[in-house]
N, C-alpha and C. Protein backbone atom coordinates (compact mmCIF):
# COMPACT_ATOMS: atom_id res chain seq x y z
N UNK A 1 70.71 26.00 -44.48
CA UNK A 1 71.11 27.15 -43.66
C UNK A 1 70.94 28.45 -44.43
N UNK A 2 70.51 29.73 -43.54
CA UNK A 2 70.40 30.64 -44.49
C UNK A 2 72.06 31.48 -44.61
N UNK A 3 71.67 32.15 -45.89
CA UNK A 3 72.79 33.14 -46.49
C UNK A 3 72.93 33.88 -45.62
N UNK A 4 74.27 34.29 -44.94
CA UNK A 4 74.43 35.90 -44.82
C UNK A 4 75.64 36.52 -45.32
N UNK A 5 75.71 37.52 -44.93
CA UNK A 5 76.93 38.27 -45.63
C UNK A 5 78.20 38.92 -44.63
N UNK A 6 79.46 38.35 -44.90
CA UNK A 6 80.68 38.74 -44.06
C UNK A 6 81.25 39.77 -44.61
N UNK A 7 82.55 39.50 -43.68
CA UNK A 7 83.52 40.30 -44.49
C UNK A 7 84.87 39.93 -43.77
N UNK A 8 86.19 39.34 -44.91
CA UNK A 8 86.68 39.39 -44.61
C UNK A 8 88.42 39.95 -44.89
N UNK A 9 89.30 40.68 -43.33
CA UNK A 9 89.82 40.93 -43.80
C UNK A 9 91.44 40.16 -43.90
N UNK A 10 92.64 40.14 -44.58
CA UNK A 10 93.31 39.00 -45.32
C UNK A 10 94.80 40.00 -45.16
N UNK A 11 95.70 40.29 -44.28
CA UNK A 11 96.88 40.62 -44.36
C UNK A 11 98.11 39.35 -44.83
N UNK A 12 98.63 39.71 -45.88
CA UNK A 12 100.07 39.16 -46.01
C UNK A 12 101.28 39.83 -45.71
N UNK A 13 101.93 38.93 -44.68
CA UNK A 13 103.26 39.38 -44.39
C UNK A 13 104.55 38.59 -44.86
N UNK A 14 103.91 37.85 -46.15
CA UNK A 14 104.96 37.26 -46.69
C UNK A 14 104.61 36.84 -47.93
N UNK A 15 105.17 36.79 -48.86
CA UNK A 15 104.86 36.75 -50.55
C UNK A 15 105.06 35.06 -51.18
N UNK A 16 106.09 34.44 -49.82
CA UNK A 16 105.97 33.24 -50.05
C UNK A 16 104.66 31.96 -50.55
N UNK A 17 103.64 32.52 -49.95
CA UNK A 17 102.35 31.29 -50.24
C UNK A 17 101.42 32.18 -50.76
N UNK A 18 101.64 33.14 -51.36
CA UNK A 18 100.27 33.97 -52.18
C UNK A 18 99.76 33.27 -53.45
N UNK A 19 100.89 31.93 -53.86
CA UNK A 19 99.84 30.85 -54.95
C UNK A 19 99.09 30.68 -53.98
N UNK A 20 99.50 30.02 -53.17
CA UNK A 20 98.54 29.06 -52.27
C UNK A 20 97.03 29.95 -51.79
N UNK A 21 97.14 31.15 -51.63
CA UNK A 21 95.95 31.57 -50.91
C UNK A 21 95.15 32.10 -52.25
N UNK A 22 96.00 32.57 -53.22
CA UNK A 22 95.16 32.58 -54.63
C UNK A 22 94.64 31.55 -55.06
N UNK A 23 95.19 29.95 -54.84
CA UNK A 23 94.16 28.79 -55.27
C UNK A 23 92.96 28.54 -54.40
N UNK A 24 93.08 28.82 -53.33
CA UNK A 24 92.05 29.18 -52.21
C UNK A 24 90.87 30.08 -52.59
N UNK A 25 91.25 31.20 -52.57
CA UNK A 25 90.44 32.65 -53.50
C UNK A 25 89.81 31.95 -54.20
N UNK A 26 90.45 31.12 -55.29
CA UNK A 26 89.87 30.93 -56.43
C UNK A 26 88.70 29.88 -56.59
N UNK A 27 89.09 29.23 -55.94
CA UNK A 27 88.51 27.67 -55.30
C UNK A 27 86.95 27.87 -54.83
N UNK A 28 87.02 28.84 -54.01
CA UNK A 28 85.89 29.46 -53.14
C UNK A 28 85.26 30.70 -53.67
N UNK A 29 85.39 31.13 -54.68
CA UNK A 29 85.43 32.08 -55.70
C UNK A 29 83.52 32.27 -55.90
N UNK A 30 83.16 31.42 -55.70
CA UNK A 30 81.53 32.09 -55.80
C UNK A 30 80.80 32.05 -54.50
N UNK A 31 81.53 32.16 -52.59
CA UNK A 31 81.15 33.28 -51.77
C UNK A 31 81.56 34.34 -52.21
N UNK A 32 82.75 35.02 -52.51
CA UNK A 32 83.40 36.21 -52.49
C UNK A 32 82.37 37.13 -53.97
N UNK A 33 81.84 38.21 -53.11
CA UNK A 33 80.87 39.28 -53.48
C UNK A 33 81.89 40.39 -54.64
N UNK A 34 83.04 40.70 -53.46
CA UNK A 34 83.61 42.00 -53.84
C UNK A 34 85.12 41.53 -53.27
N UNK A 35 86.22 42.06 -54.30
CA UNK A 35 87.86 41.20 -53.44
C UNK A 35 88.59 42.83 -53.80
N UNK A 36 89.33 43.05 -52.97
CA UNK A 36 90.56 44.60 -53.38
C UNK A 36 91.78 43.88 -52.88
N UNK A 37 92.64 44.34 -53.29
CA UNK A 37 94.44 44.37 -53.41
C UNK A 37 94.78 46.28 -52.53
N UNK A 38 95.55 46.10 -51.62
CA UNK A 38 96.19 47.46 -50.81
C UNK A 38 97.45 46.81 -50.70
N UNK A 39 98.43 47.54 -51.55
CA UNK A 39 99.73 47.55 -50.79
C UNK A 39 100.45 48.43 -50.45
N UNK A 40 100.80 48.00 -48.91
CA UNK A 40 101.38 49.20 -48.25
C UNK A 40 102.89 49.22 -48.31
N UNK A 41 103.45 49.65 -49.22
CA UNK A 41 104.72 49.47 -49.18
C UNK A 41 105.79 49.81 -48.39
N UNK A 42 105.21 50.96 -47.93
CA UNK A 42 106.17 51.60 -46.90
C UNK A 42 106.68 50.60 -45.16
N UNK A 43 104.93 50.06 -45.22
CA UNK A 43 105.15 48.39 -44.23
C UNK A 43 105.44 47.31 -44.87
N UNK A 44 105.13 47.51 -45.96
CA UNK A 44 105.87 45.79 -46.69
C UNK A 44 104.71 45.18 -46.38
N UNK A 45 103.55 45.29 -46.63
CA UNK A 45 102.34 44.23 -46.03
C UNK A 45 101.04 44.92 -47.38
N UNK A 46 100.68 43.34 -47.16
CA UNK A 46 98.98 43.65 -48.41
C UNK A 46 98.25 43.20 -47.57
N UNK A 47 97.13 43.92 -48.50
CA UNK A 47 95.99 43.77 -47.41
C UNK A 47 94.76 43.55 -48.55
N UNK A 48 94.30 42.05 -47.92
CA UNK A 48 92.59 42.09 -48.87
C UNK A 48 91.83 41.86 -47.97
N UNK A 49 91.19 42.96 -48.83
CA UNK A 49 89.28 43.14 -48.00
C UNK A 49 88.34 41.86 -48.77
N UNK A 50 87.65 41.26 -48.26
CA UNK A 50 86.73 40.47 -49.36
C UNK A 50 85.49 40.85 -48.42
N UNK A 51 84.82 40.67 -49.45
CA UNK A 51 83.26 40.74 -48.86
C UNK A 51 82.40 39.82 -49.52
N UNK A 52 81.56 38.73 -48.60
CA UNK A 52 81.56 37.25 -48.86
C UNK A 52 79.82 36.74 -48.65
N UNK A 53 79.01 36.10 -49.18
CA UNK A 53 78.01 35.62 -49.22
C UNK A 53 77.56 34.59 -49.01
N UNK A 54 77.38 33.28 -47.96
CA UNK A 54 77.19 31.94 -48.01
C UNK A 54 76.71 31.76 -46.34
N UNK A 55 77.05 30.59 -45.93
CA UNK A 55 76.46 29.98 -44.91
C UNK A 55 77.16 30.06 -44.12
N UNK A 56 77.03 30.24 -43.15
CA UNK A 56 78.29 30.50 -41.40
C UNK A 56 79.59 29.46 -41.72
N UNK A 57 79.05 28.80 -41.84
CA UNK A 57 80.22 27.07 -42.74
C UNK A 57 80.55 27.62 -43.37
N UNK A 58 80.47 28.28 -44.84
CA UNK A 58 81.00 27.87 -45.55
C UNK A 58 82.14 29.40 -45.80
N UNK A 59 81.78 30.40 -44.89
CA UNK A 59 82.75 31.39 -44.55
C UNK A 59 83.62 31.10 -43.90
N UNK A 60 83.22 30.63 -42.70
CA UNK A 60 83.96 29.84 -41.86
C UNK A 60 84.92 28.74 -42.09
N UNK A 61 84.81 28.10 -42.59
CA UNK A 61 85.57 27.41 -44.02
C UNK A 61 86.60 27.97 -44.60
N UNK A 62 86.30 29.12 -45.15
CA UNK A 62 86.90 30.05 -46.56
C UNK A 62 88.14 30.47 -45.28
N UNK A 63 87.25 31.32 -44.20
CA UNK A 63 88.24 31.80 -42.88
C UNK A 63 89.35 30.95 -42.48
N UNK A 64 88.77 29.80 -42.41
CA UNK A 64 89.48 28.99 -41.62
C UNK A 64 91.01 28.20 -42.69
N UNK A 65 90.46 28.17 -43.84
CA UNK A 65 91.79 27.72 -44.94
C UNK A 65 92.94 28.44 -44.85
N UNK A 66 91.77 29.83 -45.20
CA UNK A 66 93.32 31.12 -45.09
C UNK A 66 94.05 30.83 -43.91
N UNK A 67 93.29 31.31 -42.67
CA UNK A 67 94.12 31.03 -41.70
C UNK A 67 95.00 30.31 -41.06
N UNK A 68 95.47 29.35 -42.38
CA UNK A 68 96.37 27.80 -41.91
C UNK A 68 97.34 28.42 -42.65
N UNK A 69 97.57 29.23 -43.62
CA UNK A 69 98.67 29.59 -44.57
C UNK A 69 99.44 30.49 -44.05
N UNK A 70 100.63 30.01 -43.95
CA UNK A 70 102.10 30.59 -43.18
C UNK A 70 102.01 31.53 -43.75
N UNK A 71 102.33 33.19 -42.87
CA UNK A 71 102.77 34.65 -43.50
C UNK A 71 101.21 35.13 -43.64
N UNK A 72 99.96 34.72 -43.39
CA UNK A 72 98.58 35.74 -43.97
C UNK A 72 98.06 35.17 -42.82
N UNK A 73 97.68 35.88 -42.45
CA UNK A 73 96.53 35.95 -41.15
C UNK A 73 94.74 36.73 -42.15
N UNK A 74 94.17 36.16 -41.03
CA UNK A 74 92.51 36.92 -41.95
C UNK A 74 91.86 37.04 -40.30
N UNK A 75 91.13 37.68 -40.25
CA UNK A 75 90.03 38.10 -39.47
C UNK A 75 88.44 38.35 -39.98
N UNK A 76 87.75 37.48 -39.69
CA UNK A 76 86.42 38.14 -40.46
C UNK A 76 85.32 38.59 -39.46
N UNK A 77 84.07 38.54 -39.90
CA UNK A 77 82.98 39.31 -39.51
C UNK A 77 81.49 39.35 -40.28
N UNK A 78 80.36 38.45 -39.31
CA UNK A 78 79.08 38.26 -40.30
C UNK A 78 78.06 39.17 -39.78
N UNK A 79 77.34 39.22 -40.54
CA UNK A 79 76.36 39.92 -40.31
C UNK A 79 75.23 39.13 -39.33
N UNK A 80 74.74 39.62 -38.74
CA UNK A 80 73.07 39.22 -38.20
C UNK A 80 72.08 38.05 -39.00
N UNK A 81 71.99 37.05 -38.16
CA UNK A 81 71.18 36.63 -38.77
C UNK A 81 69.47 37.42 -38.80
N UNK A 82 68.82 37.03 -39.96
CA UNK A 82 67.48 37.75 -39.99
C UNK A 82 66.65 37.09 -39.09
């Protein structure tokens, strides 16, 4: 399958499972291009941007892990295939 490039984005609304989505991160650690940390303190909420490189799977994948972990929601977004 060919490469393309996402992006995804990763709100926590709870500090409880941030091992858990950091062993995740880490795990999957060679899609992720570019990763940032935002915390908004004034909402009590973080926010990571990642921006990600691999196969519809295997983002989809990465998407889909986060999105099982209580308190972080993610939303992503791929690019065009060529």
């Amino acid at each position: 399958m060919e490469k393309r490039i996402g992006a995804l984005l990763i709100t926590v609304n709870s500090k409880e499972n941030i091992v858990l989505l950091n062993e995740v991160l880490t795990e999957l650690s060679p899609l992720i291009i570019a990763r940032q940390g935002v915390h908004l303190k004034e909402r009590a909420l973080n926010v990571i941007p990642l921006v990600v490189e691999g196969t519809s799977s295997e983002i989809n994948s990465l998407s889909g892990r986060i999105g099982k972990i209580d308190g972080i929601m993610v939303k992503s977004v791929l690019s065009k295939q060529n």
